[in-house]
N, C-alpha and C. Protein backbone atom coordinates (compact mmCIF):
# COMPACT_ATOMS: atom_id res chain seq x y z
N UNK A 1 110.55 124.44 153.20
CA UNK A 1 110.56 125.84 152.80
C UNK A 1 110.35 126.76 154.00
N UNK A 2 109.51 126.71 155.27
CA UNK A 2 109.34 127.08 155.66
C UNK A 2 110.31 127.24 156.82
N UNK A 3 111.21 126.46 157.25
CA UNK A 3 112.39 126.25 158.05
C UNK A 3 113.74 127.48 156.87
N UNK A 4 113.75 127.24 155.86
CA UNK A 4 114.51 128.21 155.20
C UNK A 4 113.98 129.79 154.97
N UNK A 5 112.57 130.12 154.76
CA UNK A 5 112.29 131.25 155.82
C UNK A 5 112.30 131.93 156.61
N UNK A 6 112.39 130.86 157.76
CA UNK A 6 112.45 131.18 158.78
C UNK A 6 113.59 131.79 159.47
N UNK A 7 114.56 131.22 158.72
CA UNK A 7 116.13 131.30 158.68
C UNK A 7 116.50 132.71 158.09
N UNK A 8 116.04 133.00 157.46
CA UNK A 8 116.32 133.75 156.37
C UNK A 8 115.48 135.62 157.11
N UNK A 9 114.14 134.97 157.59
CA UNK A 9 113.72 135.83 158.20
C UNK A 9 114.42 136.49 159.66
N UNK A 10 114.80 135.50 160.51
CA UNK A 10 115.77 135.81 161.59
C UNK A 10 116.89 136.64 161.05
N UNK A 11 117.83 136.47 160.52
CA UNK A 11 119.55 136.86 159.70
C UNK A 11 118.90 138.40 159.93
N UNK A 12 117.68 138.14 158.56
CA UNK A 12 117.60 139.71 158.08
C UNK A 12 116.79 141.22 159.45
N UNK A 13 116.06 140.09 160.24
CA UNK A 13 115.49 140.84 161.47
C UNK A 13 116.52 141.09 162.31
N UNK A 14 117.63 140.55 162.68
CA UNK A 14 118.47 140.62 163.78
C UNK A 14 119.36 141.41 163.32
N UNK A 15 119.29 142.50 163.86
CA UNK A 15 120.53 143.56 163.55
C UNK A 15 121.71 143.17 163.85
N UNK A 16 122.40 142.61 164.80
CA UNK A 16 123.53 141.86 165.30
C UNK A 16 123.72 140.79 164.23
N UNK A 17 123.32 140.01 163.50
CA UNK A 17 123.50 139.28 162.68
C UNK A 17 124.60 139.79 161.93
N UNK A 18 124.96 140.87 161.27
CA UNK A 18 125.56 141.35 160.22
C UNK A 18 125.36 140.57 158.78
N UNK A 19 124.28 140.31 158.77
CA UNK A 19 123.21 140.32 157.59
C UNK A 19 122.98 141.66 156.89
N UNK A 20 123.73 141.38 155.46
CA UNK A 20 123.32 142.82 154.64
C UNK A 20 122.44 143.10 153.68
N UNK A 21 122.86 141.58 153.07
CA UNK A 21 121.93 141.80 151.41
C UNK A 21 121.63 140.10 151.55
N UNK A 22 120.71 140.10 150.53
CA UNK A 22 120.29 138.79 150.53
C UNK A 22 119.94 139.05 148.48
N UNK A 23 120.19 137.88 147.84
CA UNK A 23 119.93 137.74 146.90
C UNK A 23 118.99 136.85 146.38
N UNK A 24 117.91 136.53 145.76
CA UNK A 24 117.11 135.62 145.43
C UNK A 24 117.32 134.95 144.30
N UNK A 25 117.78 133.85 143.74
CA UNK A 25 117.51 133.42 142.78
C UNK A 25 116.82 132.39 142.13
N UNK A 26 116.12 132.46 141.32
CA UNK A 26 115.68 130.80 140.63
C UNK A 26 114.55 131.21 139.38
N UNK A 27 113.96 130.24 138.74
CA UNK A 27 113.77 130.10 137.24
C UNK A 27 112.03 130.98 137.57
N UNK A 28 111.69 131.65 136.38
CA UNK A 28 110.25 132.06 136.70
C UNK A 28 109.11 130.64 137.39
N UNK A 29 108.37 131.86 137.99
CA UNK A 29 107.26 130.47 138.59
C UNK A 29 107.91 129.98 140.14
N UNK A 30 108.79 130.33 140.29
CA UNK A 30 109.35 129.57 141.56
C UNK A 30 109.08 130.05 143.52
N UNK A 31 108.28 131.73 142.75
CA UNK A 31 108.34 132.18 144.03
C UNK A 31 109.14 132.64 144.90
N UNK A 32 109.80 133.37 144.23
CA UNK A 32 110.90 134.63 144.33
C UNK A 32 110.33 135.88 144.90
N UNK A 33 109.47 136.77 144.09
CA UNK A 33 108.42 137.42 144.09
C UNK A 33 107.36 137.15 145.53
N UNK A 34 107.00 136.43 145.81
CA UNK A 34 105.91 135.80 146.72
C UNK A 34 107.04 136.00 148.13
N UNK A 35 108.47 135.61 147.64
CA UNK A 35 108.96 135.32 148.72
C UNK A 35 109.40 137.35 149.41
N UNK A 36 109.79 137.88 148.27
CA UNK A 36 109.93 139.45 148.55
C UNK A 36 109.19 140.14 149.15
N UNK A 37 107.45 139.64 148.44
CA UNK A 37 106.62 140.39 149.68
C UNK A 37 106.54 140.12 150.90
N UNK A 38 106.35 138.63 151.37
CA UNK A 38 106.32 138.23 152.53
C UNK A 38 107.14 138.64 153.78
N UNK A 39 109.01 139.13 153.09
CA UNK A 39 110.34 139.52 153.91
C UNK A 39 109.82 141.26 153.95
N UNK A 40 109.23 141.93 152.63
CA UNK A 40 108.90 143.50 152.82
C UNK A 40 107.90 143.21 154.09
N UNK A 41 106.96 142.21 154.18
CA UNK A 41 105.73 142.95 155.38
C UNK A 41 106.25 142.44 156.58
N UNK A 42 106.86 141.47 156.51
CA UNK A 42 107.46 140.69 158.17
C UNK A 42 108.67 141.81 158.72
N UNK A 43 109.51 142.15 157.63
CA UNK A 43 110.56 142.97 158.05
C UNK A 43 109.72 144.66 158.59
N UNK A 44 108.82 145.27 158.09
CA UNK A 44 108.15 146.44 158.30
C UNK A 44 107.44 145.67 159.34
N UNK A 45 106.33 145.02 159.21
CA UNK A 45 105.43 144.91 160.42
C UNK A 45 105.89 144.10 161.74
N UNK A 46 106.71 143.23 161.52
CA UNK A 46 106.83 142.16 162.92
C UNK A 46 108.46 142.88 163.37
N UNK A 47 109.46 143.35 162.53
CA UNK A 47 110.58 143.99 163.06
C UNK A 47 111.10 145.13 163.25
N UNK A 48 109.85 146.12 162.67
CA UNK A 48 109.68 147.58 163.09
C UNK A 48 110.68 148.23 161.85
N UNK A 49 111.59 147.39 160.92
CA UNK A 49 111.98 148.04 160.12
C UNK A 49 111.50 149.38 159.18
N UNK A 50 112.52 150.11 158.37
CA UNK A 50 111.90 150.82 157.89
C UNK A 50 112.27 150.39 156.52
N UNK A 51 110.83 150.05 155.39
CA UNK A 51 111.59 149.48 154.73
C UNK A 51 110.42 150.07 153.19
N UNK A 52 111.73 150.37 152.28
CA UNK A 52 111.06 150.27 150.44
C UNK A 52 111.06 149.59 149.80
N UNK A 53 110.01 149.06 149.07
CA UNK A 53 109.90 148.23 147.92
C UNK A 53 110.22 149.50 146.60
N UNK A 54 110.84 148.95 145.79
CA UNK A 54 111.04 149.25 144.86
C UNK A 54 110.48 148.78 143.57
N UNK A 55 109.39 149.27 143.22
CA UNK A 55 108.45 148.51 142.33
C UNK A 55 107.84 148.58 141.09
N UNK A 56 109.13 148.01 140.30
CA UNK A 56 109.16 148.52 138.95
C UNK A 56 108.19 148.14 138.22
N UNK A 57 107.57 147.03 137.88
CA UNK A 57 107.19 146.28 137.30
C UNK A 57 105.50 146.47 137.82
N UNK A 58 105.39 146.26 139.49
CA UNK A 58 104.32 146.84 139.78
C UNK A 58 104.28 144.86 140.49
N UNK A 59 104.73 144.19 140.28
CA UNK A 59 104.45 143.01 140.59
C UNK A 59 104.52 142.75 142.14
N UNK A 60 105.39 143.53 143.04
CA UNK A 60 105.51 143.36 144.54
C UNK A 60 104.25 143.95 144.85
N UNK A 61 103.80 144.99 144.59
CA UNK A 61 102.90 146.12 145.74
C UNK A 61 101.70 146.10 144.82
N UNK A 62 101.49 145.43 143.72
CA UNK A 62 100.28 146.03 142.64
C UNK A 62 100.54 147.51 142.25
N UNK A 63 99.28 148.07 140.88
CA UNK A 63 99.64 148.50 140.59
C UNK A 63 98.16 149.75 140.50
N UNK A 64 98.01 149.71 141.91
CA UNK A 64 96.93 150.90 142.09
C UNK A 64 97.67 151.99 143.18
N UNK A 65 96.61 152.57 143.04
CA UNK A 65 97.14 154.01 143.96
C UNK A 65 97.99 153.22 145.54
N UNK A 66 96.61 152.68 146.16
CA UNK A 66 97.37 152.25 147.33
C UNK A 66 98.19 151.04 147.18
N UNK A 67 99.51 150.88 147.94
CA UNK A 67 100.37 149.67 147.75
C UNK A 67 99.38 148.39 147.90
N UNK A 68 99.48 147.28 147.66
CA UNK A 68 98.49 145.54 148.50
C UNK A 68 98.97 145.67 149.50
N UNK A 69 97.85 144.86 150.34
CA UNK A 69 98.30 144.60 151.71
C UNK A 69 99.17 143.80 152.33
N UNK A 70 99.44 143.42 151.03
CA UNK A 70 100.83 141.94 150.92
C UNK A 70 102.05 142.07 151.32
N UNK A 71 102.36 143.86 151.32
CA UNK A 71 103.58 144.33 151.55
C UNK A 71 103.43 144.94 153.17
N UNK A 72 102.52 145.05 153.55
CA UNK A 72 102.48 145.32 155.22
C UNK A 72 102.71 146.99 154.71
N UNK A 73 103.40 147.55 155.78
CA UNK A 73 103.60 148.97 156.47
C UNK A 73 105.12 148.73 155.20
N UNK A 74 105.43 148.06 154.51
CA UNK A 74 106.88 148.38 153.68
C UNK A 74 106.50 149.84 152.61
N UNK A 75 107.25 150.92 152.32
CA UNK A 75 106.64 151.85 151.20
C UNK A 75 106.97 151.25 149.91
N UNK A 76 106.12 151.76 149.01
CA UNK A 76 106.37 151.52 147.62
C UNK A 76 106.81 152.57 146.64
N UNK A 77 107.72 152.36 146.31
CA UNK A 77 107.80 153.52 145.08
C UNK A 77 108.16 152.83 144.24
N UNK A 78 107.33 153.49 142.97
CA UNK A 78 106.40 153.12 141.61
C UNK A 78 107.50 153.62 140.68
N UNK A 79 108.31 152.47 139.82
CA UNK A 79 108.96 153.53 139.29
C UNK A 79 108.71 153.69 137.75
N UNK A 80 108.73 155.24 136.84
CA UNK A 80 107.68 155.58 135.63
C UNK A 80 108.32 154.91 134.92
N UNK A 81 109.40 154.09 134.52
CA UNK A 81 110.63 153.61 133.28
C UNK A 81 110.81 153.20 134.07
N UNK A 82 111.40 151.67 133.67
CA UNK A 82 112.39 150.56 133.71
C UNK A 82 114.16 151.37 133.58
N UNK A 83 114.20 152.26 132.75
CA UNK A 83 115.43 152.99 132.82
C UNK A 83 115.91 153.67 133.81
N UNK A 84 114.52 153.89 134.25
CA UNK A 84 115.36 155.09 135.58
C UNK A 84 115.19 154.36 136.79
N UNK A 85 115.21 153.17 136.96
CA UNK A 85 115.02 151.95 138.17
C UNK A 85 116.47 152.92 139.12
N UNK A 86 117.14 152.64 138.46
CA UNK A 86 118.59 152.91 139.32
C UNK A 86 118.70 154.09 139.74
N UNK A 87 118.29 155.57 139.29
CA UNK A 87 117.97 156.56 139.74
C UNK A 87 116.73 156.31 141.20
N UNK A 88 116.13 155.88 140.97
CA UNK A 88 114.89 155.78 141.73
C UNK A 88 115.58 154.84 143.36
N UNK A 89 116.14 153.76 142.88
CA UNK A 89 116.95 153.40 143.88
C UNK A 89 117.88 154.34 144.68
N UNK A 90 118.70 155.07 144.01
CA UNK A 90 119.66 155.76 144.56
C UNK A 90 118.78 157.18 145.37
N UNK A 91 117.97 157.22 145.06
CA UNK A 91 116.46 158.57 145.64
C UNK A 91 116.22 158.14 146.88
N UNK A 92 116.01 156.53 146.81
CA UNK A 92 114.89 156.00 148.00
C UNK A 92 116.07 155.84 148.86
N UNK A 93 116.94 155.77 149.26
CA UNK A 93 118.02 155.66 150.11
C UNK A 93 118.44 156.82 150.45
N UNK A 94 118.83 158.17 149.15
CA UNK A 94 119.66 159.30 149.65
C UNK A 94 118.44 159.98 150.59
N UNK A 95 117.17 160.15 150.31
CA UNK A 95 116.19 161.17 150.65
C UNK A 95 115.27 160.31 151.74
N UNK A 96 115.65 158.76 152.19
CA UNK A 96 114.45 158.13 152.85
C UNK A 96 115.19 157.21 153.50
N UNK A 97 116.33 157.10 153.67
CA UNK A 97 117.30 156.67 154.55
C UNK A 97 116.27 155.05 154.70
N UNK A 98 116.51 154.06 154.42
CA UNK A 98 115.29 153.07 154.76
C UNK A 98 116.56 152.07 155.20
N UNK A 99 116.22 151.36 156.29
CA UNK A 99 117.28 150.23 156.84
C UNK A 99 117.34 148.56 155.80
N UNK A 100 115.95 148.87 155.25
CA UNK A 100 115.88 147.53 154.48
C UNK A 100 115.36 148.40 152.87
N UNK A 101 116.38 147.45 151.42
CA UNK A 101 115.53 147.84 150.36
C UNK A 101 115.16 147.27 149.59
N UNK A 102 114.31 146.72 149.02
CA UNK A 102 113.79 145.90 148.23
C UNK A 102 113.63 146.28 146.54
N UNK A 103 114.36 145.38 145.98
CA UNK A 103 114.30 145.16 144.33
C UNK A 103 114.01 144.12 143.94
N UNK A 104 113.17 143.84 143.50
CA UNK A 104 112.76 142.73 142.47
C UNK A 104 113.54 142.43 141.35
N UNK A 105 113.82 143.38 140.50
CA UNK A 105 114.72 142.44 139.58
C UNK A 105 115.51 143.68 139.16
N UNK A 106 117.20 143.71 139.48
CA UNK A 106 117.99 143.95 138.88
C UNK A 106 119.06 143.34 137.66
N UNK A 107 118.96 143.99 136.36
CA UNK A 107 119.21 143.56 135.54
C UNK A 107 119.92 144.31 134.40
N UNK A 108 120.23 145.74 135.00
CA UNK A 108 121.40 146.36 133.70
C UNK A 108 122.21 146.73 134.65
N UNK A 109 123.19 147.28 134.11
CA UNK A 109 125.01 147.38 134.55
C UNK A 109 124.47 148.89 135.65
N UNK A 110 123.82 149.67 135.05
CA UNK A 110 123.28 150.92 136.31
C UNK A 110 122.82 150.54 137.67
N UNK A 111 121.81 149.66 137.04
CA UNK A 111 121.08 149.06 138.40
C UNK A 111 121.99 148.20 139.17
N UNK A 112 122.82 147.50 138.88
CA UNK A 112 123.93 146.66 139.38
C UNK A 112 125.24 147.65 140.08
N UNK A 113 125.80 149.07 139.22
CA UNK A 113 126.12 149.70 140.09
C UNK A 113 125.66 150.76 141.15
N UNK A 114 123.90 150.71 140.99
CA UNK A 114 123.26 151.72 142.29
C UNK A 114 123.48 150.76 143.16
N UNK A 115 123.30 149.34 143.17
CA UNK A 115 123.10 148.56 144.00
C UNK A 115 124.23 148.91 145.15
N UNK A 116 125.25 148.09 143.79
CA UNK A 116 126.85 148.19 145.15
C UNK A 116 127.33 149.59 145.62
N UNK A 117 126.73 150.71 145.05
CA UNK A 117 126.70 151.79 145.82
C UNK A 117 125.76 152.08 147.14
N UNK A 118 124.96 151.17 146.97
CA UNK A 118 123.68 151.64 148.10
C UNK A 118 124.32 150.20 148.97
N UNK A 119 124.92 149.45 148.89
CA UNK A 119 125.54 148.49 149.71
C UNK A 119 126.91 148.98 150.67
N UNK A 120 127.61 150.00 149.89
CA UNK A 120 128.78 150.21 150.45
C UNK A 120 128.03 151.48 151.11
N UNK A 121 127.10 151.26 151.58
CA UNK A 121 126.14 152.59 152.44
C UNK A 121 126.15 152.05 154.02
């Protein structure tokens, strides 16, 4: 696991890579989640990125005033509805320009087209 990290961490740090998006998948319990915070604080703290979590659920950053420390220097924005995920996405990009963005779980046809809009960015 840690060799596929590692891998995974390089692509997304190396700007020359032409590394864009990265997708996570696998069954609950697997450490998907665990693996998002770890890429939000390495990508903000060790590669100077500028980077948002997008944090619907509250499960990346917790769910107090200040973000966890789990996410490093990454920002969090809290979003009030699960409905307006995709609005909130399309915010944190038009108004905060961020080089890296982080979603935890996209899962309706909106959020799927903010995505490939904030991809063809």
């Amino acid at each position: 696991m840690a060799d596929i990290f590692s891998d995974i961490f390089t692509s997304l740090c190396d700007k020359d890579s032409g590394q864009k998006s990265l997708l996570v998948l696998g069954p609950p319990g697997t450490g998907k989640t665990s693996l998002l915070r770890d890429i939000s604080r390495q990508l903000a703290d060790v590669c100077g990125k500028s980077v948002i979590v997008i944090d619907t659920s509250n499960e990346i950053g917790g769910d107090g005033e200040r973000p966890h420390a789990c996410i490093g220097g990454a920002r969090r924005f809290m979003v009030p509805h699960r409905a307006q995920q995709h609005e909130t996405m399309i915010e944190a990009v038009q108004n905060h320009t961020p080089q890296v963005l982080i979603v935890d779980e996209i899962g309706t046809p909106k959020e799927v087209s903010a995505d490939n809009d904030i991809a063809q960015c």
